[in-house]
N, C-alpha and C. Protein backbone atom coordinates (compact mmCIF):
# COMPACT_ATOMS: atom_id res chain seq x y z
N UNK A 1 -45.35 27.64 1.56
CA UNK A 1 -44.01 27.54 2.07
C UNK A 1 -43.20 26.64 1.14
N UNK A 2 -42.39 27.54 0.77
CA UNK A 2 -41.00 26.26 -0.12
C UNK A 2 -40.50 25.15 0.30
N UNK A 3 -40.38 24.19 0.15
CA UNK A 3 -39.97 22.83 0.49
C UNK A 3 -38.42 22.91 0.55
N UNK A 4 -37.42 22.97 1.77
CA UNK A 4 -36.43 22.68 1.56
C UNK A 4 -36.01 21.75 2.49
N UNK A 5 -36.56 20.85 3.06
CA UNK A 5 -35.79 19.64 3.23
C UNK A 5 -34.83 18.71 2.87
N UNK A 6 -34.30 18.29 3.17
CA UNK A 6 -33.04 16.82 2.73
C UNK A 6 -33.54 15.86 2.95
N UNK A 7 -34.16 15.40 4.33
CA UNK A 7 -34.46 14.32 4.77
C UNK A 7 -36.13 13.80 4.54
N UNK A 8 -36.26 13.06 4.39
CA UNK A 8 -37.61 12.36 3.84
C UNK A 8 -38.18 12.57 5.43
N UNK A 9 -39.51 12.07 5.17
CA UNK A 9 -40.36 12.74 6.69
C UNK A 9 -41.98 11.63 6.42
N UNK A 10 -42.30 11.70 7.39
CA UNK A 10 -43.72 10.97 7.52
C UNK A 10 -44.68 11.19 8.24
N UNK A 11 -45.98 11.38 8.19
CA UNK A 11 -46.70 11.25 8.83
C UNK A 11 -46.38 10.69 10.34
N UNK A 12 -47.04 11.04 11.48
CA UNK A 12 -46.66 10.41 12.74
C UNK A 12 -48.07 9.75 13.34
N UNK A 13 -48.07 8.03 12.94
CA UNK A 13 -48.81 7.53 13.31
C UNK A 13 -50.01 7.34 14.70
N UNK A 14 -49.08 7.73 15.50
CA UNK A 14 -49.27 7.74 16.95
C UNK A 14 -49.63 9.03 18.09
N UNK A 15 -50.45 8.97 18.34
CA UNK A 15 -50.96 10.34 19.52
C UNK A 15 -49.39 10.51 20.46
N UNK A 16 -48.75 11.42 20.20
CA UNK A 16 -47.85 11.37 20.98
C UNK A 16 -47.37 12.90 21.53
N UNK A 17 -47.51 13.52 22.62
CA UNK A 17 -47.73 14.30 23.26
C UNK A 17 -45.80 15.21 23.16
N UNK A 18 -45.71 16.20 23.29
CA UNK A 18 -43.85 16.84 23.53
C UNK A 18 -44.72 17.73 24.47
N UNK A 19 -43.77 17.73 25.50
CA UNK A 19 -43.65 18.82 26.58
C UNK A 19 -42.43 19.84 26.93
N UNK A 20 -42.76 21.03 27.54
CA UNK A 20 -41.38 21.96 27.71
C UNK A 20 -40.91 20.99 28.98
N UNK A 21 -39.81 20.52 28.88
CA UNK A 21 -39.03 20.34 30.11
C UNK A 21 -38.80 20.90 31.33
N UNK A 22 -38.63 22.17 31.20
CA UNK A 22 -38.69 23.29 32.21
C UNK A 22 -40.22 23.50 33.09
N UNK A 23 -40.94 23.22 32.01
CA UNK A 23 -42.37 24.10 32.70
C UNK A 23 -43.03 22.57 33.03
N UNK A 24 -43.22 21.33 32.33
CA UNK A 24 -43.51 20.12 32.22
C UNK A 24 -44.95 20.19 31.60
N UNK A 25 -45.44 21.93 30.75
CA UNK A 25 -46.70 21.90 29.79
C UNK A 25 -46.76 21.25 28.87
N UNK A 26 -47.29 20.63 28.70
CA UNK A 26 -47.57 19.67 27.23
C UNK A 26 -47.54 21.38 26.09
N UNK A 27 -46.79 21.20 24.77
CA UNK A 27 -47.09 22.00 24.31
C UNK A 27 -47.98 21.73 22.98
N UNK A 28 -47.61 20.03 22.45
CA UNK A 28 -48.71 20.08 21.82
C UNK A 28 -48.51 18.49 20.98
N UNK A 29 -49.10 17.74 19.85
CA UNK A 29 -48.43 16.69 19.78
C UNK A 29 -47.51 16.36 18.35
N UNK A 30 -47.15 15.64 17.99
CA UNK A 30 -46.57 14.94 17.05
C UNK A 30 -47.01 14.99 15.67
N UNK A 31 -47.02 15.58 14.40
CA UNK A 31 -47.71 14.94 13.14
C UNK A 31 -47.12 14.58 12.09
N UNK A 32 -45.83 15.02 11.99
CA UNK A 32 -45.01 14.42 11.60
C UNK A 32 -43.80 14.38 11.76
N UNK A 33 -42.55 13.55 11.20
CA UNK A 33 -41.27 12.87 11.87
C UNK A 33 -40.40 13.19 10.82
N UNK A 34 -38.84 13.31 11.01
CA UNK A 34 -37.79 12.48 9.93
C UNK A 34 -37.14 12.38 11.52
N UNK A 35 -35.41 12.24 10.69
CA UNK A 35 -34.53 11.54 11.62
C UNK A 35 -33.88 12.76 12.39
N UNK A 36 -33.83 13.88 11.84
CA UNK A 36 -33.76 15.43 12.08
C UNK A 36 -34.55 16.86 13.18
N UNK A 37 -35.69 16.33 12.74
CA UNK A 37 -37.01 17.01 13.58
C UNK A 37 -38.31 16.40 13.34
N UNK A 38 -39.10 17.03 13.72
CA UNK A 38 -40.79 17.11 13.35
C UNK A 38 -41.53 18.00 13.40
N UNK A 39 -42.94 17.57 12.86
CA UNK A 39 -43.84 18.85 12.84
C UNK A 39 -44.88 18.86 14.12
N UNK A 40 -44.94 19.54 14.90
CA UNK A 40 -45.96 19.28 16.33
C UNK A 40 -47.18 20.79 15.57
N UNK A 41 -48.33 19.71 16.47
CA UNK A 41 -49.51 20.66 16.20
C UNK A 41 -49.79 21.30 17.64
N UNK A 42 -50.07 22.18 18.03
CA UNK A 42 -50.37 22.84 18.97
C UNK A 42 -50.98 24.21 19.05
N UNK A 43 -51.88 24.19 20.12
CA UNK A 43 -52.72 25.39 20.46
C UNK A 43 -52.04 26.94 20.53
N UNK A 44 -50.62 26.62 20.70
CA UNK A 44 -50.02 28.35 21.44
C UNK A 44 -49.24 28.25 20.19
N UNK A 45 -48.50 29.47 19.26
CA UNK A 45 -47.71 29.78 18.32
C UNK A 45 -46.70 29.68 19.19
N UNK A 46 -45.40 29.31 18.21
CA UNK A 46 -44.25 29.37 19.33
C UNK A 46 -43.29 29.98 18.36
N UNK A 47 -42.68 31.26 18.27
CA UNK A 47 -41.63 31.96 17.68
C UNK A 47 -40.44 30.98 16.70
N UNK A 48 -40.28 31.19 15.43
CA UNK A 48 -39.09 30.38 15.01
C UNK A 48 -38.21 31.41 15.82
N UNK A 49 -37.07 30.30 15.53
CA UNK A 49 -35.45 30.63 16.23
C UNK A 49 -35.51 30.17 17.61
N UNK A 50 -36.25 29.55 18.19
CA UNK A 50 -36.25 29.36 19.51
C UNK A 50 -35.95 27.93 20.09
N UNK A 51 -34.38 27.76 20.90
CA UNK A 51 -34.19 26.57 21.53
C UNK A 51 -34.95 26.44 22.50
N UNK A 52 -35.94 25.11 22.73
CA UNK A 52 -36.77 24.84 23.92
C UNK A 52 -35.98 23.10 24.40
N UNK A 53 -35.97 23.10 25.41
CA UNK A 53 -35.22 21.99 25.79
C UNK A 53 -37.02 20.96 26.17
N UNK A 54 -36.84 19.91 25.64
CA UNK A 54 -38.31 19.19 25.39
C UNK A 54 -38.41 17.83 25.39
N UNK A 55 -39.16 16.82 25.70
CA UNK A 55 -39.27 16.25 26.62
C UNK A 55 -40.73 15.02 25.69
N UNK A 56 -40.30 13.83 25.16
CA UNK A 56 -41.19 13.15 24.78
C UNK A 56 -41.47 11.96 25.85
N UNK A 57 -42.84 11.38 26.46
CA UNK A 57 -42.81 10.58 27.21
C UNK A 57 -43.60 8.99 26.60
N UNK A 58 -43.83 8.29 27.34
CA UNK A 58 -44.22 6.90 26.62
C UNK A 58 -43.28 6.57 26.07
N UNK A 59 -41.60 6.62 25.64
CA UNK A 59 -41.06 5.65 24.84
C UNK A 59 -40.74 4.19 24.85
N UNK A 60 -41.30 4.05 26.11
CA UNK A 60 -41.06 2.49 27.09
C UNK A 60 -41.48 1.26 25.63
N UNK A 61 -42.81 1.71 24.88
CA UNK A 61 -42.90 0.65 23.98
C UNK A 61 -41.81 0.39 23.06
N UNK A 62 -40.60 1.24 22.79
CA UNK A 62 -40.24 0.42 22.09
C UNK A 62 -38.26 0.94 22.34
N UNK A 63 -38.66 0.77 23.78
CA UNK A 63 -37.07 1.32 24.41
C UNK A 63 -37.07 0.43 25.72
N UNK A 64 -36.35 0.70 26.58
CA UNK A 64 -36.57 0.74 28.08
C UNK A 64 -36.50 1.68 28.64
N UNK A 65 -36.39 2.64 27.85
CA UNK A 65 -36.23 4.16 28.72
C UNK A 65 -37.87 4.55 28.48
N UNK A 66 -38.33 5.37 30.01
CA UNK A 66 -40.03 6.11 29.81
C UNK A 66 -39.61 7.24 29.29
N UNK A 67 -38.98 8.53 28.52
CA UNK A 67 -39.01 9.36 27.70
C UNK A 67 -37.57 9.79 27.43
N UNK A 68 -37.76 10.62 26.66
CA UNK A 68 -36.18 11.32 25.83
C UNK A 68 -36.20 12.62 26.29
N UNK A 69 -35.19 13.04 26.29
CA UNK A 69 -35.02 14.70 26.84
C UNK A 69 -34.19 15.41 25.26
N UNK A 70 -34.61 16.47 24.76
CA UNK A 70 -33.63 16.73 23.97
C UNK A 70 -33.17 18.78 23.19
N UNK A 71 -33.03 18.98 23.11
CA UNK A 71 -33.15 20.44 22.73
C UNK A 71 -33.62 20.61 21.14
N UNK A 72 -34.07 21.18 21.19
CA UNK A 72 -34.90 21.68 19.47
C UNK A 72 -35.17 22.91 19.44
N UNK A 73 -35.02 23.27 18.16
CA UNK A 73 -35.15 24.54 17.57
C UNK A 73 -35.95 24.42 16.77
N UNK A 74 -37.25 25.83 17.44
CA UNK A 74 -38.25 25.81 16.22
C UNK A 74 -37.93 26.72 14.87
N UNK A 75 -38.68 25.94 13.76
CA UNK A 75 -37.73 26.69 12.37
C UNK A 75 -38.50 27.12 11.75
N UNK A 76 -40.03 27.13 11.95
CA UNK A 76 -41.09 27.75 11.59
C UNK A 76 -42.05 27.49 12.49
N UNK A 77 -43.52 28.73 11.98
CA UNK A 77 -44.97 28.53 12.75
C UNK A 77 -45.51 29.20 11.89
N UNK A 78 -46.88 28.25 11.80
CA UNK A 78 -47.89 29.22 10.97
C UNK A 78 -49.16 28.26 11.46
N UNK A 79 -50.25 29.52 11.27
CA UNK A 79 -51.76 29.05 11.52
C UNK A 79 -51.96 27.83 10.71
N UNK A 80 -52.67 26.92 11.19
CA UNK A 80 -52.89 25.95 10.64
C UNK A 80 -54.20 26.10 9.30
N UNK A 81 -54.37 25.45 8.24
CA UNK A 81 -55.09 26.00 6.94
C UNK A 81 -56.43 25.74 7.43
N UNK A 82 -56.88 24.24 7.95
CA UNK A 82 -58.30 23.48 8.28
C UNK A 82 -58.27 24.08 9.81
N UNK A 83 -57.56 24.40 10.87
CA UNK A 83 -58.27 24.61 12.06
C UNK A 83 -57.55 26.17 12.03
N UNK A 84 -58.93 26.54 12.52
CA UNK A 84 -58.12 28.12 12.93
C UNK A 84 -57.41 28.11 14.53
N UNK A 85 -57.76 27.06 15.19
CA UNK A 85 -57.31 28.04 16.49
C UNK A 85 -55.93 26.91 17.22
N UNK A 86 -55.72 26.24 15.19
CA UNK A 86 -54.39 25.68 16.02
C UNK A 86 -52.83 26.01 15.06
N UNK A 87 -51.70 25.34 15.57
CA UNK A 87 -50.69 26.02 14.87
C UNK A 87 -49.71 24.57 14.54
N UNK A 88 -49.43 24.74 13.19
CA UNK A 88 -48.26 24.30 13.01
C UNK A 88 -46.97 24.85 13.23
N UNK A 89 -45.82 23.55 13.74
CA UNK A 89 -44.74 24.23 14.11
C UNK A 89 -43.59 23.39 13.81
N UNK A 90 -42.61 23.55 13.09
CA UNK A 90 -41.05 22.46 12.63
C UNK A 90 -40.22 22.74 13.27
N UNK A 91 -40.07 21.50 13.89
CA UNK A 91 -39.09 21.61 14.82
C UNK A 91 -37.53 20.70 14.22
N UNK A 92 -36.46 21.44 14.44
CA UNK A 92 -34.99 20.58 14.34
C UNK A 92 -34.25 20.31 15.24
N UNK A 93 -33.69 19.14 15.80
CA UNK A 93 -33.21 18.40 16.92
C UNK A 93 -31.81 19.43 16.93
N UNK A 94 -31.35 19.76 17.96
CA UNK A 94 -30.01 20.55 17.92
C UNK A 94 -28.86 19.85 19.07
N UNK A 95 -29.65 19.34 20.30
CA UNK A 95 -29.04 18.20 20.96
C UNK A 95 -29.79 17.51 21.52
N UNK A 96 -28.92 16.10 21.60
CA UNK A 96 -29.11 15.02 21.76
C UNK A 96 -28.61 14.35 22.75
N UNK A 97 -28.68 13.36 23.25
CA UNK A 97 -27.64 12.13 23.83
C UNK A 97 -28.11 11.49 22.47
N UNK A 98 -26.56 10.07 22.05
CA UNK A 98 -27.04 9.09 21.42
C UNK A 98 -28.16 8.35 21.77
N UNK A 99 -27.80 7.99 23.18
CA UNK A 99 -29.23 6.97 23.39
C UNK A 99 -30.80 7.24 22.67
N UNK A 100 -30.98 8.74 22.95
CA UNK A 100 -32.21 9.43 23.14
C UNK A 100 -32.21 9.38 21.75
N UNK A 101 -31.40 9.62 20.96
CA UNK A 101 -31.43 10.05 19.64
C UNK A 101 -31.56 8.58 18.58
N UNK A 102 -31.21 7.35 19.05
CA UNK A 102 -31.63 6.14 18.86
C UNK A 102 -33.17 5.78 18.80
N UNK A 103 -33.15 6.80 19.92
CA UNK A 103 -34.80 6.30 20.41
C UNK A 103 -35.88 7.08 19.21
N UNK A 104 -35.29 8.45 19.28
CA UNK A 104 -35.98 9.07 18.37
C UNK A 104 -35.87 8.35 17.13
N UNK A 105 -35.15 7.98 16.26
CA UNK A 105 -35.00 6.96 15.13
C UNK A 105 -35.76 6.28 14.70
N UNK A 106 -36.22 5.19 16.06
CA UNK A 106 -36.76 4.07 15.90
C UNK A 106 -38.55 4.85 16.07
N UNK A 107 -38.92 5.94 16.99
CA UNK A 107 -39.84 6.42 16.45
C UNK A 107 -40.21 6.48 15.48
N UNK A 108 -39.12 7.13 14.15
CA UNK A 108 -39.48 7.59 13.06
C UNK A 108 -39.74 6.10 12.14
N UNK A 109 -39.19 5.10 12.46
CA UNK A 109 -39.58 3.96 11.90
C UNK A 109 -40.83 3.15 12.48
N UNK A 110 -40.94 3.15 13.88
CA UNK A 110 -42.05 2.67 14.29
C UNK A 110 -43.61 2.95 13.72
N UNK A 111 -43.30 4.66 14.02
CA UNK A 111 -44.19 4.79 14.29
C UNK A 111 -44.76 6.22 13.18
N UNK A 112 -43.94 6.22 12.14
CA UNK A 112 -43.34 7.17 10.88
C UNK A 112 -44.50 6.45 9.83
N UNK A 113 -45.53 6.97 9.14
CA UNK A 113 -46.43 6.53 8.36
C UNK A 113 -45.32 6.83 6.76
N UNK A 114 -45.45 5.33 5.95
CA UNK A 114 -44.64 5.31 4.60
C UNK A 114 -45.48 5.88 3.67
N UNK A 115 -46.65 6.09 4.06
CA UNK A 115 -47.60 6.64 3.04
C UNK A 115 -48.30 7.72 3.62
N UNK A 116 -47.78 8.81 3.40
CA UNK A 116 -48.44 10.43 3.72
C UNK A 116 -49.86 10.14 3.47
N UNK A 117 -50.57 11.15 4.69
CA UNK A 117 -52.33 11.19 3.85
C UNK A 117 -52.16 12.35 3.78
N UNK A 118 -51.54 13.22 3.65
CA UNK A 118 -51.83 14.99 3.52
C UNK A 118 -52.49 14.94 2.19
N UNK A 119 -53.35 16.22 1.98
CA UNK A 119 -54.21 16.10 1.02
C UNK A 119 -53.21 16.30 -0.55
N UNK A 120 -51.98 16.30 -0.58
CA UNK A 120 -51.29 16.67 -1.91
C UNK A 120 -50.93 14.82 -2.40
N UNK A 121 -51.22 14.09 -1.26
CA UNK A 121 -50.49 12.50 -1.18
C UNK A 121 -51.92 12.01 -1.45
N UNK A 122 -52.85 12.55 -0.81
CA UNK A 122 -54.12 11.65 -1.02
C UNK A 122 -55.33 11.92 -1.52
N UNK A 123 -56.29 11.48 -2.65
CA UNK A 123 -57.13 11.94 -3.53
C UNK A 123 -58.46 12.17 -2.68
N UNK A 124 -58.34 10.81 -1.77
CA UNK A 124 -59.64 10.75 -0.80
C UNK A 124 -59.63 11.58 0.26
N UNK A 125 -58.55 12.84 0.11
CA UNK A 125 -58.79 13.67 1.31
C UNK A 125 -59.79 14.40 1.75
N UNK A 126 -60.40 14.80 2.99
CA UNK A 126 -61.65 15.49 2.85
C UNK A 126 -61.56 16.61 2.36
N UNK A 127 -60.56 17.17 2.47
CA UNK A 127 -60.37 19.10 1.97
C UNK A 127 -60.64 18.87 0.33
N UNK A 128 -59.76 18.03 -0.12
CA UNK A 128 -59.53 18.51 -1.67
C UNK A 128 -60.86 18.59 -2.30
């Protein structure tokens, strides 16, 4: 896949779960961040082009609010390379509240790894 990003992105330090809002299924978790979207790993493929209104919980550590509500659009999916029976998926924030969108921020700094381990960032990866 071609790289066309703007925004720098990181690893996502932290086990952190997104759910559909509507249904309240966990759909899958967090692996990486920018200030824009992220990449969630999950078991079910989920169609690009698709607004899901979604739902991160735990933000209490470093908010006072317990989760963010926000709409995203997925912008790709593909089988994952090392697991077969899971899926990568990029997601882009489409709305927000400020608050929520603060919150998301400080995720990406909290909890946003400055040093990628994907195997193109790291020599000691197990794949390479």
């Amino acid at each position: 896949m071609e790289e066309r990003r703007r925004l720098k992105r990181r690893d996502f330090s932290l086990y952190m779960s997104v759910l559909d809002e509507l249904t309240g299924k966990t759909l899958g978790t967090i692996s990486d961040i920018s200030t824009n979207g992220f990449k969630l790993e999950s078991k079910r493929p989920i169609p690009a082009r698709l607004n899901v209104r979604l739902r991160i919980e735990h933000t209490n550590e470093i908010s006072n609010k317990k989760q963010i509500i926000f709409t995203a659009q997925s912008v790709w999916c593909e089988l994952d390379r090392y697991e077969p029976n899971a899926y990568n998926i990029g997601f882009r924030i489409m709305e927000i509240t400020p608050s929520d969108y603060d919150i998301f921020v400080q995720m990406f700094y909290s909890y946003g790894s400055k040093n990628n381990r994907t195997a193109q960032n790291n020599p000691d990866y197990l794949w390479n």
